[in-house]
N, C-alpha and C. Protein backbone atom coordinates (compact mmCIF):
# COMPACT_ATOMS: atom_id res chain seq x y z
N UNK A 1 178.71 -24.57 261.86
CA UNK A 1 179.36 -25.29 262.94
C UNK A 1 178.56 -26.54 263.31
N UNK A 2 177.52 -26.36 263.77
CA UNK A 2 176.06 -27.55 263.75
C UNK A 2 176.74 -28.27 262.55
N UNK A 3 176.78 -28.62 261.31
CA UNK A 3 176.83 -29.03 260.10
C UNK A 3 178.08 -30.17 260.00
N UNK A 4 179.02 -29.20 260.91
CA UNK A 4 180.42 -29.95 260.99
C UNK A 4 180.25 -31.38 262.41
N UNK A 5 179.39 -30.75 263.55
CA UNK A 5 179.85 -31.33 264.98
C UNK A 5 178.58 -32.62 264.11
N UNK A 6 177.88 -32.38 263.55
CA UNK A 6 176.78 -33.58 262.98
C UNK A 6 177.26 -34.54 262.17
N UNK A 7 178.32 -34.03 261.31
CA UNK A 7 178.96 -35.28 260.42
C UNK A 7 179.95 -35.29 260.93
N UNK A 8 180.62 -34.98 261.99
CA UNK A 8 181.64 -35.82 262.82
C UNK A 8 180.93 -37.03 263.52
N UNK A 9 179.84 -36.69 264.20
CA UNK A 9 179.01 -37.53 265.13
C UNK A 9 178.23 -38.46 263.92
N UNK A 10 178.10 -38.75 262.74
CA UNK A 10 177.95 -39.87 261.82
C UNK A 10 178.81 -40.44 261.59
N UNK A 11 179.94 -39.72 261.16
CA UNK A 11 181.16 -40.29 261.15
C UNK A 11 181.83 -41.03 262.20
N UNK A 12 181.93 -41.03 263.15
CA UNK A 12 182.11 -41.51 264.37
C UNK A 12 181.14 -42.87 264.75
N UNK A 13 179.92 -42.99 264.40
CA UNK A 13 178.76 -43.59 264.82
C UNK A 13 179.18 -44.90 263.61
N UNK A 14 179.46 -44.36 262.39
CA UNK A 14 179.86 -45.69 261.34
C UNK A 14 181.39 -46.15 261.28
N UNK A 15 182.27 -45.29 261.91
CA UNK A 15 183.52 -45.90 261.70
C UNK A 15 183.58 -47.43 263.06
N UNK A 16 182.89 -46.64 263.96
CA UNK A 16 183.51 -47.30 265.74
C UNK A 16 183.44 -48.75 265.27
N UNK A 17 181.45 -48.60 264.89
CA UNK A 17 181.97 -50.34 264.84
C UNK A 17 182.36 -51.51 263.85
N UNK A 18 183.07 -50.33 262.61
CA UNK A 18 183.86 -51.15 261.45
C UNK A 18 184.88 -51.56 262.42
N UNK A 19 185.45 -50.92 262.94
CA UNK A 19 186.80 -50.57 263.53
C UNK A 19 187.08 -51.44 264.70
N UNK A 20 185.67 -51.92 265.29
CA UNK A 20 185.77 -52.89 266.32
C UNK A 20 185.42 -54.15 266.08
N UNK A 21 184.67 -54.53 264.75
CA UNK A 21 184.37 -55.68 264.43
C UNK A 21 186.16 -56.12 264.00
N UNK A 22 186.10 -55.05 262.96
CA UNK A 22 187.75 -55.80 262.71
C UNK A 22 188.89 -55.98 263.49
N UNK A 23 188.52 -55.11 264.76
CA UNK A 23 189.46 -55.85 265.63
C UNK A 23 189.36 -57.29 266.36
N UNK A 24 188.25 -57.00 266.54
CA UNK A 24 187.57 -58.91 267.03
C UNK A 24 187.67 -59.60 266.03
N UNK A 25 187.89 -59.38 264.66
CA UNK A 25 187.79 -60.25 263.92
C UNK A 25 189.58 -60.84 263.69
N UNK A 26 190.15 -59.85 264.31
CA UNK A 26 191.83 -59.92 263.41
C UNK A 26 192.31 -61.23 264.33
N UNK A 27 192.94 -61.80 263.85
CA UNK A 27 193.87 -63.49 264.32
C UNK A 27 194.83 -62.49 265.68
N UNK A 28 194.87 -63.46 266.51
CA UNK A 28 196.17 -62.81 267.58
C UNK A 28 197.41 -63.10 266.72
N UNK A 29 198.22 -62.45 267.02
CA UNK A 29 199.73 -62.76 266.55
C UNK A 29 200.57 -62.54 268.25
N UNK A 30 201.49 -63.86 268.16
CA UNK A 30 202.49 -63.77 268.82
C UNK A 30 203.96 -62.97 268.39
N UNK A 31 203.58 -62.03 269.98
CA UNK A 31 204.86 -61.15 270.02
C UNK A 31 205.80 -61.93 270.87
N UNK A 32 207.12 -61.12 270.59
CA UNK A 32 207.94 -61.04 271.41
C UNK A 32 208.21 -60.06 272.63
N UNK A 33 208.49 -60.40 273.60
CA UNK A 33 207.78 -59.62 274.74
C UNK A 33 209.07 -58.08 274.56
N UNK A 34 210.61 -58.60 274.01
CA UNK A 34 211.30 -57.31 273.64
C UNK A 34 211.28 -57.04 272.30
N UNK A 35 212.02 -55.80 272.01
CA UNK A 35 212.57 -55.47 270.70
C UNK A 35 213.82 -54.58 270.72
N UNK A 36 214.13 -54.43 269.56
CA UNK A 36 214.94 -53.88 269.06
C UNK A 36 215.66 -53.20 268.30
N UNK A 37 215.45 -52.04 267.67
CA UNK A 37 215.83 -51.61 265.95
C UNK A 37 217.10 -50.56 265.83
N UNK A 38 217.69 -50.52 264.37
CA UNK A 38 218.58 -49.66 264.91
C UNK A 38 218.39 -48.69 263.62
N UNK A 39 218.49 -47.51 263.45
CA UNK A 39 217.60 -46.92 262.32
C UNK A 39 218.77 -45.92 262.01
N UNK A 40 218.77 -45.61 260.56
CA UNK A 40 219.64 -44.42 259.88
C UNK A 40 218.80 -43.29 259.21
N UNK A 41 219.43 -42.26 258.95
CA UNK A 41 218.23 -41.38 258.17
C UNK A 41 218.82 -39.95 258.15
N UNK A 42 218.12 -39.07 257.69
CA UNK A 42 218.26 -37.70 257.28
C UNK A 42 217.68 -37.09 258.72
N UNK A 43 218.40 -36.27 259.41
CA UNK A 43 218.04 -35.04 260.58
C UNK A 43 217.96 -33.61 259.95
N UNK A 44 216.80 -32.76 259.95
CA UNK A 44 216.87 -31.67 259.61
C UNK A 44 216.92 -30.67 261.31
N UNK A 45 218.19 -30.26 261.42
CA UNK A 45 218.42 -29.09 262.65
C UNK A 45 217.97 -27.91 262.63
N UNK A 46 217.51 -27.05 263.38
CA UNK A 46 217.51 -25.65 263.47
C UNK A 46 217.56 -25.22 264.82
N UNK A 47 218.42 -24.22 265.01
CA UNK A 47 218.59 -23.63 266.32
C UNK A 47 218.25 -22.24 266.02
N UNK A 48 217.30 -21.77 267.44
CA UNK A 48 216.63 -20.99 267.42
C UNK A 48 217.22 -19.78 268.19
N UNK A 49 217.84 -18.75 268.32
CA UNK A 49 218.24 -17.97 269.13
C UNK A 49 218.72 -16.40 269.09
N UNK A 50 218.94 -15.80 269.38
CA UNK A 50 219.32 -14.19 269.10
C UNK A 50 220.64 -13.92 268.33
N UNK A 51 221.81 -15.12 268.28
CA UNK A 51 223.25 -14.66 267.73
C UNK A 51 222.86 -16.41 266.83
N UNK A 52 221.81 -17.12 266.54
CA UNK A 52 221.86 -18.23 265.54
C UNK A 52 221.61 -17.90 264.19
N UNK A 53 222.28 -18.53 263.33
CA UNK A 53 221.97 -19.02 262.10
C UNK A 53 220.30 -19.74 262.01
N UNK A 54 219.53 -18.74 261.41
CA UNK A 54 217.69 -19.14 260.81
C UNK A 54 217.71 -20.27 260.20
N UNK A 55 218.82 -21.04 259.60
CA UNK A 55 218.50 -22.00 258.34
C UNK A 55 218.47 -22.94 258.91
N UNK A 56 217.67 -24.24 258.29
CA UNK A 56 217.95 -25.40 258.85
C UNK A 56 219.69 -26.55 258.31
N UNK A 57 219.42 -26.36 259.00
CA UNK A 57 220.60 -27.72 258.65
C UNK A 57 220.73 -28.81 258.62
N UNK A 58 220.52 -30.17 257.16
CA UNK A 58 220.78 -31.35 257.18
C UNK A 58 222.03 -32.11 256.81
N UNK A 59 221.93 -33.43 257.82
CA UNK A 59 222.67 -34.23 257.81
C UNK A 59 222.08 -35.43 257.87
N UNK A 60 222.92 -36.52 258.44
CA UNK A 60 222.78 -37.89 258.42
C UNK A 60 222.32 -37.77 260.14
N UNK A 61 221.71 -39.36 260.81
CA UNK A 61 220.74 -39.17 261.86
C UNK A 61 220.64 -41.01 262.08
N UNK A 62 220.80 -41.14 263.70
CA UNK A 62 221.14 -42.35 263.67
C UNK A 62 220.01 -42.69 265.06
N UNK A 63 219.84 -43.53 265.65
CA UNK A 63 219.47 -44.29 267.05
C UNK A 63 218.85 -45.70 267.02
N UNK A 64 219.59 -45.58 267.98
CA UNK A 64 219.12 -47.29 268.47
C UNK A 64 218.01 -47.29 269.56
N UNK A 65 216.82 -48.03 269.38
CA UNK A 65 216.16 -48.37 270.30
C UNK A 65 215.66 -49.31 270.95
N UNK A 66 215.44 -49.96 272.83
CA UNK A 66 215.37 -51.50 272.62
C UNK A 66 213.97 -50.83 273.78
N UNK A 67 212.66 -51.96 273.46
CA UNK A 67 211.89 -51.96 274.71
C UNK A 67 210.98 -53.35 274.52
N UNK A 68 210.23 -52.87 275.31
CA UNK A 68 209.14 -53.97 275.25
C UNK A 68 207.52 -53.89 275.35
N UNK A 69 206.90 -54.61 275.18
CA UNK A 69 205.30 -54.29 275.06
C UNK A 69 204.89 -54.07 276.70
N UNK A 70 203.95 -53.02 277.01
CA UNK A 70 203.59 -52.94 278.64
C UNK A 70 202.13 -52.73 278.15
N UNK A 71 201.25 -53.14 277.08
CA UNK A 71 199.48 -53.58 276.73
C UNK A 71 199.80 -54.20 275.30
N UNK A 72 198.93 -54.57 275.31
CA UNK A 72 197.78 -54.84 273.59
C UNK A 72 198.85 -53.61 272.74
N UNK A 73 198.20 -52.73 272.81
CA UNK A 73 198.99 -51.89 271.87
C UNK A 73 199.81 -50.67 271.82
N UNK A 74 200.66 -50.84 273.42
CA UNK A 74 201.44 -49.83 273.50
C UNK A 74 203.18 -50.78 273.70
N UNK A 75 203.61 -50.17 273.45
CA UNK A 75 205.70 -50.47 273.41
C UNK A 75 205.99 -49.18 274.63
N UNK A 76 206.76 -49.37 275.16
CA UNK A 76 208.00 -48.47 275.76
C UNK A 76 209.27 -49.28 275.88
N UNK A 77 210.40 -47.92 275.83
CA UNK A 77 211.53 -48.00 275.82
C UNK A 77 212.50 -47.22 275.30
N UNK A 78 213.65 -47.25 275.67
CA UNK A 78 214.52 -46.40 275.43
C UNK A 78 215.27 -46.19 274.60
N UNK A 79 215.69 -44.75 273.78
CA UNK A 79 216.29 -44.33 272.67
C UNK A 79 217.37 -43.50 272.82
N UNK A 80 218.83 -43.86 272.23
CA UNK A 80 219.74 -42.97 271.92
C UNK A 80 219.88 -42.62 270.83
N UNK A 81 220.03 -41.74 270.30
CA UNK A 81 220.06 -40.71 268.85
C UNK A 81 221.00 -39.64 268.64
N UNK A 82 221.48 -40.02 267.72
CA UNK A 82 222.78 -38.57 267.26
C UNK A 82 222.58 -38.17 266.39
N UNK A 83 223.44 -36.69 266.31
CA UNK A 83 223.35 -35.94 264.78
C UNK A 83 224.45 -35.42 264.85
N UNK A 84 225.37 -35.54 263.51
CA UNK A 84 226.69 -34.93 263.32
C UNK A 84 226.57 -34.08 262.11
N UNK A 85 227.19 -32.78 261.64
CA UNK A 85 227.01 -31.94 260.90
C UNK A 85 228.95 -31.59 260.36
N UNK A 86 229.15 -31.68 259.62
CA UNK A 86 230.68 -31.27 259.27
C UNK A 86 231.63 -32.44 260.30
N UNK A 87 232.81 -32.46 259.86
CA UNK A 87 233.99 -33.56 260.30
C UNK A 87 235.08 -32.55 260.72
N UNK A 88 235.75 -31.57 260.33
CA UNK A 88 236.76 -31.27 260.00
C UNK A 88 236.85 -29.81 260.71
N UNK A 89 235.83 -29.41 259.78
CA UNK A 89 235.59 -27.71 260.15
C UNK A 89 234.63 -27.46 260.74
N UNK A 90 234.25 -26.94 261.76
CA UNK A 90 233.61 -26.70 262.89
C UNK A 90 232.33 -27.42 262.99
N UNK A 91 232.58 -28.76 263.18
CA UNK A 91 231.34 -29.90 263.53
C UNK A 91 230.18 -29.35 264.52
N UNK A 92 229.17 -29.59 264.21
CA UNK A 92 227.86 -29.78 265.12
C UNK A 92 227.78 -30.82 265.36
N UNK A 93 226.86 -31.58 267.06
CA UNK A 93 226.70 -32.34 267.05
C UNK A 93 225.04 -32.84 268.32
N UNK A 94 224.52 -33.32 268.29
CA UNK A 94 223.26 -33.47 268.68
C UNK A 94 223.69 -35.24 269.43
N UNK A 95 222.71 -35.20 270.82
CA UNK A 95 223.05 -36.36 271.38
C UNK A 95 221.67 -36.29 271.93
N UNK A 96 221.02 -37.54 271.88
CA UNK A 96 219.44 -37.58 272.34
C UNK A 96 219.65 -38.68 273.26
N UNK A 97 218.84 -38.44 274.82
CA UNK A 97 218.73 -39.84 275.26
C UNK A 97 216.92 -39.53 275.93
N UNK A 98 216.53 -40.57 275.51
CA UNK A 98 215.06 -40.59 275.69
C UNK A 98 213.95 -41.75 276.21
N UNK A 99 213.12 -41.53 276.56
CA UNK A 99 211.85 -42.93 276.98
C UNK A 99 210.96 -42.72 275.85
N UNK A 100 210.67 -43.70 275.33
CA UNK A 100 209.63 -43.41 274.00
C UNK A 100 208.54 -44.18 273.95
N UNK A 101 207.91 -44.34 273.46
CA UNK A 101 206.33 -45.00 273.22
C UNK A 101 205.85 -45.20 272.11
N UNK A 102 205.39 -46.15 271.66
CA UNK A 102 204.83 -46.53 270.35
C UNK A 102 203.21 -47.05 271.11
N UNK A 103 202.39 -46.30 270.09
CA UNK A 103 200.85 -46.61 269.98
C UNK A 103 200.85 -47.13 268.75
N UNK A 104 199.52 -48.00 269.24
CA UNK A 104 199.11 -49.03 267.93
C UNK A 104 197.80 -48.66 267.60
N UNK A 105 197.08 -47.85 267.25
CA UNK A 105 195.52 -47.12 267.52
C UNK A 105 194.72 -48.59 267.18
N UNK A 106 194.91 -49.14 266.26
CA UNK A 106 194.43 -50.67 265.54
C UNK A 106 195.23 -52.02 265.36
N UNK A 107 194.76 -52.50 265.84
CA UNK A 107 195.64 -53.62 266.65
C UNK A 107 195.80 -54.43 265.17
N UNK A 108 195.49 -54.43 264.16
CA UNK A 108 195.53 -55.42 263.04
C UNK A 108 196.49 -54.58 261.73
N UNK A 109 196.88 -53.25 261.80
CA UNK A 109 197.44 -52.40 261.15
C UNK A 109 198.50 -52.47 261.89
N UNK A 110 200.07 -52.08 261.31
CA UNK A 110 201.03 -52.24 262.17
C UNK A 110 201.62 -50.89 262.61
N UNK A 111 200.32 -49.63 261.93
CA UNK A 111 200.81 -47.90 261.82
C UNK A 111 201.09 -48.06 263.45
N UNK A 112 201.67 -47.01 263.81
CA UNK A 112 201.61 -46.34 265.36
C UNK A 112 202.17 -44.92 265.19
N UNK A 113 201.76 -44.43 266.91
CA UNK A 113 202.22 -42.95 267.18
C UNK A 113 203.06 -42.97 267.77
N UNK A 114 204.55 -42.25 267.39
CA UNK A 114 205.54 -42.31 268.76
C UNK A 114 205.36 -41.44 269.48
N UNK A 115 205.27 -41.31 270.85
CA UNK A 115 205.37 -40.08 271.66
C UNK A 115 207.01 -39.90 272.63
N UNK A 116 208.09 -39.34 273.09
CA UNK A 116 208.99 -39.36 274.08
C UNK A 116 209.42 -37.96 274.56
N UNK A 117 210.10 -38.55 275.58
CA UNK A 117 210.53 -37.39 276.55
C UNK A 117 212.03 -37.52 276.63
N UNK A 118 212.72 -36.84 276.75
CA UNK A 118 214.25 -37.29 277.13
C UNK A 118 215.22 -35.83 277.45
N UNK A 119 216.58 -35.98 277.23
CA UNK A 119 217.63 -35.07 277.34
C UNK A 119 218.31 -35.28 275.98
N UNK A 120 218.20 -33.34 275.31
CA UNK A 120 219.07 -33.37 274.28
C UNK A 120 219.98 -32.28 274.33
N UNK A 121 221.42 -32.84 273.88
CA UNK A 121 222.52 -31.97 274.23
C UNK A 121 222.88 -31.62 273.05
N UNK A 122 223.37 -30.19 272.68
CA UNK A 122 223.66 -29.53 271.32
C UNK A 122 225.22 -28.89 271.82
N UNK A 123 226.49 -29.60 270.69
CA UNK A 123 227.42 -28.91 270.73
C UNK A 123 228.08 -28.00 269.49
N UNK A 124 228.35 -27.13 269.36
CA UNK A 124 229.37 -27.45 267.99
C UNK A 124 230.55 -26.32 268.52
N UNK A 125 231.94 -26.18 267.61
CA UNK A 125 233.20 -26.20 267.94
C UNK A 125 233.59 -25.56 266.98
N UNK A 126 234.29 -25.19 266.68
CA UNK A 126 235.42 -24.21 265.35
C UNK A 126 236.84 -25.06 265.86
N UNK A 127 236.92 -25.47 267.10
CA UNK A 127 238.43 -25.96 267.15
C UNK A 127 239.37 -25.20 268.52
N UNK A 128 238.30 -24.00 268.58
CA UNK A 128 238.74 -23.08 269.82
C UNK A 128 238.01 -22.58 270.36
N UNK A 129 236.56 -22.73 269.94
CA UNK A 129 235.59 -22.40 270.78
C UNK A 129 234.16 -23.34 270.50
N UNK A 130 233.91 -23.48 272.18
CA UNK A 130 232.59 -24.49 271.85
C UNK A 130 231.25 -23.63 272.17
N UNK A 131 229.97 -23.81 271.14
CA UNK A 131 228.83 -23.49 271.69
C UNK A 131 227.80 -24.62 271.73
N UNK A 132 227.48 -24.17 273.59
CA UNK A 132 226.64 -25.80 273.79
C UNK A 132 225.35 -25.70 274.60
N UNK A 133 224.35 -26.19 274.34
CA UNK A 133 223.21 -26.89 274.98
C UNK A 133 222.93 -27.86 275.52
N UNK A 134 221.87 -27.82 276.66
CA UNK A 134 220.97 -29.15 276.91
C UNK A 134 219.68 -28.50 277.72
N UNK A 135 219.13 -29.68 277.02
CA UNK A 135 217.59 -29.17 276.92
C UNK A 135 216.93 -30.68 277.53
N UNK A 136 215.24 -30.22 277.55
CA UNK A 136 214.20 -31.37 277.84
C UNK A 136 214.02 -31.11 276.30
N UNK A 137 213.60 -32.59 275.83
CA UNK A 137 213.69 -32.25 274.64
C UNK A 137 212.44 -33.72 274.29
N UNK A 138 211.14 -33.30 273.72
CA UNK A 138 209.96 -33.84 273.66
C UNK A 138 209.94 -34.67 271.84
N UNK A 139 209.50 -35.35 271.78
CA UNK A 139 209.22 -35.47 270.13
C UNK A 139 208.18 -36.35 270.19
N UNK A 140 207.58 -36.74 268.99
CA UNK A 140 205.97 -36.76 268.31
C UNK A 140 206.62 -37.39 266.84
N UNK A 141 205.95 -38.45 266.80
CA UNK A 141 205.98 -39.03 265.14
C UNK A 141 204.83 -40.15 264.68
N UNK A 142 205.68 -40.95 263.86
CA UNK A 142 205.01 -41.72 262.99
C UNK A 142 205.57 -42.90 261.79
N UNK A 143 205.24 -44.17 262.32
CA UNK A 143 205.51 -45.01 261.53
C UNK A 143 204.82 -46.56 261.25
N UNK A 144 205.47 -47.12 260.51
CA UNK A 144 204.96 -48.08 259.86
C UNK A 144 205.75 -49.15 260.23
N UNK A 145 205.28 -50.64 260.65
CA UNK A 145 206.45 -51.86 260.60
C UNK A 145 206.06 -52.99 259.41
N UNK A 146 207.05 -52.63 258.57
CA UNK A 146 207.11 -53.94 257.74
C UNK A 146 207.70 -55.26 258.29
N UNK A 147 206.65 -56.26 258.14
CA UNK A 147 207.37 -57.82 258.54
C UNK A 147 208.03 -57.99 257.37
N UNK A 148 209.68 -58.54 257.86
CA UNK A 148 210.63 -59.37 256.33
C UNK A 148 210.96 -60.55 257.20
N UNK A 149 210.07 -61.75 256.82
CA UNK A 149 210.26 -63.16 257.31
C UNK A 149 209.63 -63.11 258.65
N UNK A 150 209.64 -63.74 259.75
CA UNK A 150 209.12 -63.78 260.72
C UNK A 150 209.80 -63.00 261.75
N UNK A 151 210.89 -62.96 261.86
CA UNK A 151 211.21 -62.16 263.11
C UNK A 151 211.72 -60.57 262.92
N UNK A 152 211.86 -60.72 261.62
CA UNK A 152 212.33 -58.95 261.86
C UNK A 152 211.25 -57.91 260.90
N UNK A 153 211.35 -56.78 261.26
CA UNK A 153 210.84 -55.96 260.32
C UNK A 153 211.81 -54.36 259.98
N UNK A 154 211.30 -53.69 259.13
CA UNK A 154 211.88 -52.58 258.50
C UNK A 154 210.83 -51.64 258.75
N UNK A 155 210.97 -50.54 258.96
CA UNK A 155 210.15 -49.47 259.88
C UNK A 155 210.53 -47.98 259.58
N UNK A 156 209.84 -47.62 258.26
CA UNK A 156 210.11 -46.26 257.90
C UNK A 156 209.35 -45.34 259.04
N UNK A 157 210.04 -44.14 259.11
CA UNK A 157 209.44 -43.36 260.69
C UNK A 157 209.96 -42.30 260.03
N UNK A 158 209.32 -41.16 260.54
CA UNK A 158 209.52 -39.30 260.71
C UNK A 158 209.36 -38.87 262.50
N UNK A 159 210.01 -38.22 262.57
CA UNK A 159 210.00 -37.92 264.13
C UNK A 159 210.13 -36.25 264.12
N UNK A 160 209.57 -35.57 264.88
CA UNK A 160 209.75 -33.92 265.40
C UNK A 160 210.29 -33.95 266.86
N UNK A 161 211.30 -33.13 266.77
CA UNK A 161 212.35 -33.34 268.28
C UNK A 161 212.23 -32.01 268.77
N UNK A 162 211.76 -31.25 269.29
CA UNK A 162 211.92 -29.89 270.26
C UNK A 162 212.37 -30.22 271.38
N UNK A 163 213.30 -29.02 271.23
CA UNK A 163 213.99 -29.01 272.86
C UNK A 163 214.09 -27.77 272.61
N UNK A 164 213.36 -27.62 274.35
CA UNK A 164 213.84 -26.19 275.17
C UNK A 164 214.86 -26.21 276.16
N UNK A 165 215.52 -25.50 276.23
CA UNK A 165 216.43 -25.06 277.52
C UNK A 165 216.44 -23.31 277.92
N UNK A 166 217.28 -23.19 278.72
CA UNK A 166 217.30 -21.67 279.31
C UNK A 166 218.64 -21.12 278.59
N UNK A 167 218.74 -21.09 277.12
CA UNK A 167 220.19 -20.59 276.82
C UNK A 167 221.22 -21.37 276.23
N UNK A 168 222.10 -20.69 275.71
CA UNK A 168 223.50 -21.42 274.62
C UNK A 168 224.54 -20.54 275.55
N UNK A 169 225.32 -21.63 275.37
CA UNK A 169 226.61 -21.31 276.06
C UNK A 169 227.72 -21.11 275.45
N UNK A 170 228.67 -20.40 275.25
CA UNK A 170 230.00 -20.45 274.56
C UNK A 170 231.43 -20.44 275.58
N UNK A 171 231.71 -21.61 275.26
CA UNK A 171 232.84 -21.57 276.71
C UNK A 171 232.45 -21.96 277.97
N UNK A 172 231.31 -22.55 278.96
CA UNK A 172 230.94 -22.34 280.12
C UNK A 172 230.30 -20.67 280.01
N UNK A 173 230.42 -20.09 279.42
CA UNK A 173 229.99 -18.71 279.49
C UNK A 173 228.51 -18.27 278.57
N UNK A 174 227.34 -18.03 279.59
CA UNK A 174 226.35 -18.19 278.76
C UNK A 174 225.79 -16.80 277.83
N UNK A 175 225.60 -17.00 276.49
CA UNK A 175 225.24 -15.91 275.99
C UNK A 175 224.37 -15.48 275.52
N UNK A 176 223.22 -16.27 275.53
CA UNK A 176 221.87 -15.77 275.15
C UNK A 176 221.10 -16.54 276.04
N UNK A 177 219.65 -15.81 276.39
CA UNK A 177 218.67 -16.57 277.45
C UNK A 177 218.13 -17.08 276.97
N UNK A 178 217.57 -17.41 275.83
CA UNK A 178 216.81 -18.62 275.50
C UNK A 178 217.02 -18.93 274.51
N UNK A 179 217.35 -20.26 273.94
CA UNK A 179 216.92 -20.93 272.64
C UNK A 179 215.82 -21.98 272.92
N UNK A 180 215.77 -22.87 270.99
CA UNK A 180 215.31 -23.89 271.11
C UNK A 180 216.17 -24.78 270.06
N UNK A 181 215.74 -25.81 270.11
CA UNK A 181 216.73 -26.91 269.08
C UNK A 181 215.57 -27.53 268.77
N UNK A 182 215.29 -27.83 267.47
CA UNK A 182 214.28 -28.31 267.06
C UNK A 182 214.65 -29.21 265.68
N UNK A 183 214.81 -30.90 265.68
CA UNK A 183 215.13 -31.30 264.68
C UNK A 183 213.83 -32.34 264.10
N UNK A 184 213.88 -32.71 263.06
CA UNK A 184 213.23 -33.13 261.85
C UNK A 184 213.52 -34.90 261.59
N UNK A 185 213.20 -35.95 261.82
CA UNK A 185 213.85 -36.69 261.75
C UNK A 185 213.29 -37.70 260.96
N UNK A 186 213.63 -38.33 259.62
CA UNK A 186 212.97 -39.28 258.66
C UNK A 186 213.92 -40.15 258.88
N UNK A 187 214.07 -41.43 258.88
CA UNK A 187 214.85 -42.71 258.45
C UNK A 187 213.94 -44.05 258.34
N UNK A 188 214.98 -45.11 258.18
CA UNK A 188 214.53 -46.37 257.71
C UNK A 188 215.24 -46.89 258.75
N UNK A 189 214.81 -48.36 260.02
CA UNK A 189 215.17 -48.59 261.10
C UNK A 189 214.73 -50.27 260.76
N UNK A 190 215.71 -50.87 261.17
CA UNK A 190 216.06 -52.64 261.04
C UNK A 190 215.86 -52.82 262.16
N UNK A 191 215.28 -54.09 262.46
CA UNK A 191 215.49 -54.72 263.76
C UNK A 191 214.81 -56.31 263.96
N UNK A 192 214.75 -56.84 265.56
CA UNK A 192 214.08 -57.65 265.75
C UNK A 192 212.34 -57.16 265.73
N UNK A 193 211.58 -58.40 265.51
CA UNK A 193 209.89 -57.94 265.01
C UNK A 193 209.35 -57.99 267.12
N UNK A 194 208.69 -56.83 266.68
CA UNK A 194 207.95 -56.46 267.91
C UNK A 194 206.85 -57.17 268.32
């Protein structure tokens, strides 16, 4: 244990001030004080509960997000996000509305951490009967912004979406006390450059 907390504490002692020279060293770049992207991608679903289906379930996975810079290297702002599963025969469907955050850990790299909080609502239908959720629903990710020309970039991202609530409902009529909804979220997201 000694062995480990010692070459963390070297490690730590030689990264800080690579890590800070190159930030003093990196050129400022002018932002734009908003943004904007609108992103497509693969959602992997799973609902968690006593009468659910264990498997996950993918589909297609959409949201738009617009905010603005509030430091050096943090973004906030707000995200809507859907997920649709089947058209015809008993559709699922996922509706996210959220506050989100992008960290920049290194101001000269364009990686960041997303962190958000929001409301996610889970329906799906046979045509005569609906089973539905809404939850607080947290997610955690990770991405990259590519600059294409000066003002926009392309921004591959993965996102983890948990939501808890107290229960699934069928009809207004509730039938199990607890689930969770927990989706998976990879896409590729266009927009104005941050």
């Amino acid at each position: 244990m000694r062995s480990v907390l010692r070459g963390l504490a070297i490690a730590s002692l030689i990264v800080t001030p690579v890590v800070a020279g190159a930030q003093a060293a990196a050129p400022s770049v002018k932002r734009s004080s908003l943004w904007a992207t609108l992103a497509v991608g693969r959602g992997d679903l799973q609902v968690n509960c006593a009468i659910c289906r264990h498997t996950d379930q993918s589909s297609w996975a959409a949201d738009v997000t617009v905010g603005g810079w509030i430091a050096a290297h943090t973004t906030l702002g707000g995200e809507l996000g859907v997920w649709r599963l089947g058209w015809d025969d008993a559709p699922q469907h996922v509706m996210m509305i959220s506050a989100v955050s992008q960290l920049y850990p290194i101001h000269q790299v364009a990686a960041f951490v997303k962190l958000g909080v929001g409301i996610m609502g889970y329906r799906s239908t046979d045509g005569e009967q609906e089973l539905s959720a809404r939850s607080l629903a947290l997610q955690a990710g990770f991405g990259y912004d590519i600059a294409v020309k000066e003002r926009y970039i392309v921004v591959p991202h993965a996102t983890l979406v948990q939501g808890f609530n107290n229960g699934l409902y069928l009809d207004d009529a509730k039938v199990t006390g607890a689930a969770r909804v927990k989706m998976m979220r990879f896409g590729l997201a266009v927009g104005v450059r941050r």
